[in-house]
Protein backbone atom coordinates (compact mmCIF):
# COMPACT_ATOMS: atom_id res chain seq x y z
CA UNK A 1 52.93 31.96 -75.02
CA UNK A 2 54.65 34.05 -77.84
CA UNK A 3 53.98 32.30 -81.45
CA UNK A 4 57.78 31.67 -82.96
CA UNK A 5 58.67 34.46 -85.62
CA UNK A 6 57.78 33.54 -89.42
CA UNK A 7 60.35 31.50 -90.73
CA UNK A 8 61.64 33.69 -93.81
CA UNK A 9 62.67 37.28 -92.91
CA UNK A 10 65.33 36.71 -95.77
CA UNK A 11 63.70 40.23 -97.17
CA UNK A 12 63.73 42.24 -94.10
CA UNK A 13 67.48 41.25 -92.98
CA UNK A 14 68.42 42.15 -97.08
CA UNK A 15 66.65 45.56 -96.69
CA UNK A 16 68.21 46.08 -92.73
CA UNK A 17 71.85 44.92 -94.15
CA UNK A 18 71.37 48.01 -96.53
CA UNK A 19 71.03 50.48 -93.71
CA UNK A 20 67.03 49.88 -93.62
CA UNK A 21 66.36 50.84 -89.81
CA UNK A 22 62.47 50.40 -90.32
CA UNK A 23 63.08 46.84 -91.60
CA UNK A 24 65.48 45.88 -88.69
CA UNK A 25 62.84 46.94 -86.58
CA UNK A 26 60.60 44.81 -87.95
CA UNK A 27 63.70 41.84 -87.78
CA UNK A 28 63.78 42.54 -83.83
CA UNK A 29 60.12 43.02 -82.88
CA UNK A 30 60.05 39.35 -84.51
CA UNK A 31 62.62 38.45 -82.72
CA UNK A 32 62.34 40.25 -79.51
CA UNK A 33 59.82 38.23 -77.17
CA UNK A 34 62.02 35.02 -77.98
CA UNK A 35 65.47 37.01 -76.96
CA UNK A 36 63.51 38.78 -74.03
CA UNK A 37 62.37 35.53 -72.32
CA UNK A 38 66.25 34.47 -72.29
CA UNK A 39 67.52 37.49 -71.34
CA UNK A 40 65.04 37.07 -68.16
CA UNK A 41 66.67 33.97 -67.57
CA UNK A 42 69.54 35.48 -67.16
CA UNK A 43 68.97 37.98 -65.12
CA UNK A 44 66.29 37.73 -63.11
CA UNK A 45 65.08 40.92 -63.38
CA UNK A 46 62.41 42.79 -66.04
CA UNK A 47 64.53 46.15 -65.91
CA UNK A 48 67.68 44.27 -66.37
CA UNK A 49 67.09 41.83 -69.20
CA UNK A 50 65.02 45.28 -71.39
CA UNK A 51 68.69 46.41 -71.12
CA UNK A 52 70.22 43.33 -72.41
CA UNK A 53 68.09 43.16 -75.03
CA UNK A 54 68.13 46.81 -75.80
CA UNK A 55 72.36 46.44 -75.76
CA UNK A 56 71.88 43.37 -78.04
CA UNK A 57 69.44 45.00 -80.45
CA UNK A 58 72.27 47.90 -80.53
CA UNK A 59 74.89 45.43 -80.82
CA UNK A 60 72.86 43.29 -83.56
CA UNK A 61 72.59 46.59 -85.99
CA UNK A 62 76.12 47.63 -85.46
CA UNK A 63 77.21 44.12 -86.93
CA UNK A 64 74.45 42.73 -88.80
CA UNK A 65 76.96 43.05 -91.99
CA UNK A 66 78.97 39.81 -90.51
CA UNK A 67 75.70 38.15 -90.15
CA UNK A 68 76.35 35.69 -93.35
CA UNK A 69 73.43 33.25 -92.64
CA UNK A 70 75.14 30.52 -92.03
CA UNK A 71 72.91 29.83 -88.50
CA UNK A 72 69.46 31.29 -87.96
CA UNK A 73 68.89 34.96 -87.21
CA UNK A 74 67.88 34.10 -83.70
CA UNK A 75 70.86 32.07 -82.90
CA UNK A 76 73.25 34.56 -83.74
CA UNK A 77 71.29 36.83 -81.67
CA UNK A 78 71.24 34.61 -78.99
CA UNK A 79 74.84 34.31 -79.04
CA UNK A 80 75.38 38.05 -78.98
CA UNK A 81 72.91 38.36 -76.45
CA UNK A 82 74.81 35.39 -74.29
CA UNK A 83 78.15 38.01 -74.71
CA UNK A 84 76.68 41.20 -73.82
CA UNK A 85 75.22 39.64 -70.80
CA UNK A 86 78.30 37.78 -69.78
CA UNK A 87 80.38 41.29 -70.31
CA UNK A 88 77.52 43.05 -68.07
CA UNK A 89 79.11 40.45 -65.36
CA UNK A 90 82.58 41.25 -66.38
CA UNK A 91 82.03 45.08 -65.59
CA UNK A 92 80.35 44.11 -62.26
CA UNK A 93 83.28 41.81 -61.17
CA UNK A 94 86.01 44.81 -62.34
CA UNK A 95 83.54 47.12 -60.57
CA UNK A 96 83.18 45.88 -57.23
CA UNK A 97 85.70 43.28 -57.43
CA UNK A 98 85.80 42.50 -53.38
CA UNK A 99 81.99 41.81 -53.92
CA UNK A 100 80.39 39.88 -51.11
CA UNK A 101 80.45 35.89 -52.16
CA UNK A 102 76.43 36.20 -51.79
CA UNK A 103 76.93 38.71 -54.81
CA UNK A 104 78.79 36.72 -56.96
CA UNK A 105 77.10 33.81 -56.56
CA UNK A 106 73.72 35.53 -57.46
CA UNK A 107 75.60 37.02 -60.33
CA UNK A 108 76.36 33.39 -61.16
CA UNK A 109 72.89 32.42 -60.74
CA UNK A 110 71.32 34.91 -63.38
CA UNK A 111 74.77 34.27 -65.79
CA UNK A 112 73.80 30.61 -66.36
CA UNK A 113 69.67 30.38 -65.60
CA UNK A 114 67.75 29.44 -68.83
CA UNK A 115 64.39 28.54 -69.23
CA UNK A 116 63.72 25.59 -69.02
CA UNK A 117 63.53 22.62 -72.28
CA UNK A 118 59.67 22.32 -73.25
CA UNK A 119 59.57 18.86 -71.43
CA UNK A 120 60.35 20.28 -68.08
CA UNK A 121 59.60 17.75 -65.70
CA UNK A 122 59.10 19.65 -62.83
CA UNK A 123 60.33 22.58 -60.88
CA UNK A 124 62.31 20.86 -58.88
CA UNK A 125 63.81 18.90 -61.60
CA UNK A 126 63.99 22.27 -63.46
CA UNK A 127 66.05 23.69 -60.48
CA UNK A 128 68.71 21.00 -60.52
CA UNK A 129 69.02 21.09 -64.30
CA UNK A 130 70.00 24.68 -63.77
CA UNK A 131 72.42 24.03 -60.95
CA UNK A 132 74.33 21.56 -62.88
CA UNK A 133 74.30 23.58 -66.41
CA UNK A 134 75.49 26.52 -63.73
CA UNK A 135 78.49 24.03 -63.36
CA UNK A 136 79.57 23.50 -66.28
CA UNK A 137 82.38 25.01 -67.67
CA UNK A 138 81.83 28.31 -69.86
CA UNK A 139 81.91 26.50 -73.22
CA UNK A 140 79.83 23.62 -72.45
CA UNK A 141 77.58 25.85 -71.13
CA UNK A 142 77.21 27.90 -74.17
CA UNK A 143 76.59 24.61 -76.49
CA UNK A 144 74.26 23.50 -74.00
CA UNK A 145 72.11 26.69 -74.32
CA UNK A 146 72.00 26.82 -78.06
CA UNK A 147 71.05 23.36 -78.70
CA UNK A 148 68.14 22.91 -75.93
CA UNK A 149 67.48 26.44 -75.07
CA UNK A 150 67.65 28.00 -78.94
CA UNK A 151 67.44 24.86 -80.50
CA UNK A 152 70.02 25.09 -82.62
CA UNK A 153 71.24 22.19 -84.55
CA UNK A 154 75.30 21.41 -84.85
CA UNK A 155 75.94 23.04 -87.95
CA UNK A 156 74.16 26.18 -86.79
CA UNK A 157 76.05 26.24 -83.69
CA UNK A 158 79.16 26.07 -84.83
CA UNK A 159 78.65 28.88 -87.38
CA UNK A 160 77.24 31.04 -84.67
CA UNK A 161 80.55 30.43 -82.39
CA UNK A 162 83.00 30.22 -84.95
CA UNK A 163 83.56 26.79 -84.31
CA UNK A 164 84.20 23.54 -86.14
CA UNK A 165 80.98 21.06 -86.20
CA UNK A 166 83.56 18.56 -84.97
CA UNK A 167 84.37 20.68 -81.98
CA UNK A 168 80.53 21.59 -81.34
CA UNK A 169 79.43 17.78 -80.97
CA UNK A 170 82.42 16.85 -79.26
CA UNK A 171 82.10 20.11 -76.76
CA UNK A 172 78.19 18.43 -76.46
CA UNK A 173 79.28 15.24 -75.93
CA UNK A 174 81.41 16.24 -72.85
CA UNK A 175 78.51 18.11 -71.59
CA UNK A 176 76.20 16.06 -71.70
CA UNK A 177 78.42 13.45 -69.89
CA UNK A 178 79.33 15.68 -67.47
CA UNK A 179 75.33 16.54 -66.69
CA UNK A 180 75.13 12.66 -66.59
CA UNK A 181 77.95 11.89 -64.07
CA UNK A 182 76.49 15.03 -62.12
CA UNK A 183 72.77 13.63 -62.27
CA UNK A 184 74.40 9.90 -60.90
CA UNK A 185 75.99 11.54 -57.75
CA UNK A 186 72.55 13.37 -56.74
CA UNK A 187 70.87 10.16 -57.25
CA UNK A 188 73.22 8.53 -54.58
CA UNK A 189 73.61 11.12 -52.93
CA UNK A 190 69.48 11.50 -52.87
CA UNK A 191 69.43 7.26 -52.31
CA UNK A 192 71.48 7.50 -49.37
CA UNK A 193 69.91 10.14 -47.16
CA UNK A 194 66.78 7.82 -47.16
């Protein structure tokens, strides 16, 4: 288990928001093992999420000068990290767009796994929690992740998206209802095959 990165970098991101490349080095080796375990997540795949994360990292220096600190460094990476992988599926869909159903479903798969909340209870549960996060439209989805996967409070969130607070808890609230009504129809579902 990685230990969580110190909690003031204020001076590194002030030295890497002056063009300081050895100090936004430092930023993203604190950050990296945090934004590395997502990226697995997502895809799956070792070689795949380095590349995220590399494209993030890239991504992250190019625009670190709208980073205001309004959210924590790692949500807003988080978030970009979230966009370059869900343009990575984009590309594959414009790519190969009469892609087997198999493929697109896997693609699916690696676009909404996360790991799982630190109260997991256990992989099964884990599985289904994925499955019906997977289902979830794209925007309850994405509040999902950064409240219980990056732990990011309301405010935080909606600074990272560019959202209204308002809209963040109300985008939650629909979420989690919609987890709820899905978790009620696998109980009965579960209840009645016995």
């Amino acid at each position: 288990m990685t230990s969580p990165p110190p909690d003031d970098l204020s001076p590194l991101l002030a030295l890497a928001r002056e063009g300081d490349a050895a100090a936004f080095s430092e930023l993203m080796e604190a950050e990296q093992p945090r934004l590395m375990a997502q990226a697995l997540a997502f895809c799956g795949n070792i070689h795949l999420a380095q590349d995220l994360v590399q494209e993030t990292m890239i991504a992250a220096w190019k625009s670190l000068s709208r980073f205001d600190g309004s959210c924590r460094l790692f949500t807003w990476l988080y978030v970009l990290l979230l966009r370059q992988h869900q343009r990575s599926l984009g590309w594959f869909s414009r790519r190969w767009p009469l892609a087997t159903l198999e493929q697109q479903e896997s693609a699916a798969r690696h676009e909404t796994a996360a790991p799982e909340p630190a109260h997991e209870p256990d992989a099964a549960e884990a599985e289904l929690l994925r499955a019906m996060i997977a289902a979830l439209p794209a925007r309850h989805r994405e509040v999902i992740r950064l409240r219980f996967y990056a732990e990011a409070g309301e405010a935080e969130i909606a600074a990272a998206l560019g959202i209204s607070p308002g809209t963040v808890k109300s985008r939650l609230h629909h979420a989690l209802e919609k987890l709820r009504r899905m978790k009620e129809k696998v109980n009965r579902l579960r209840g009645s095959a016995h």
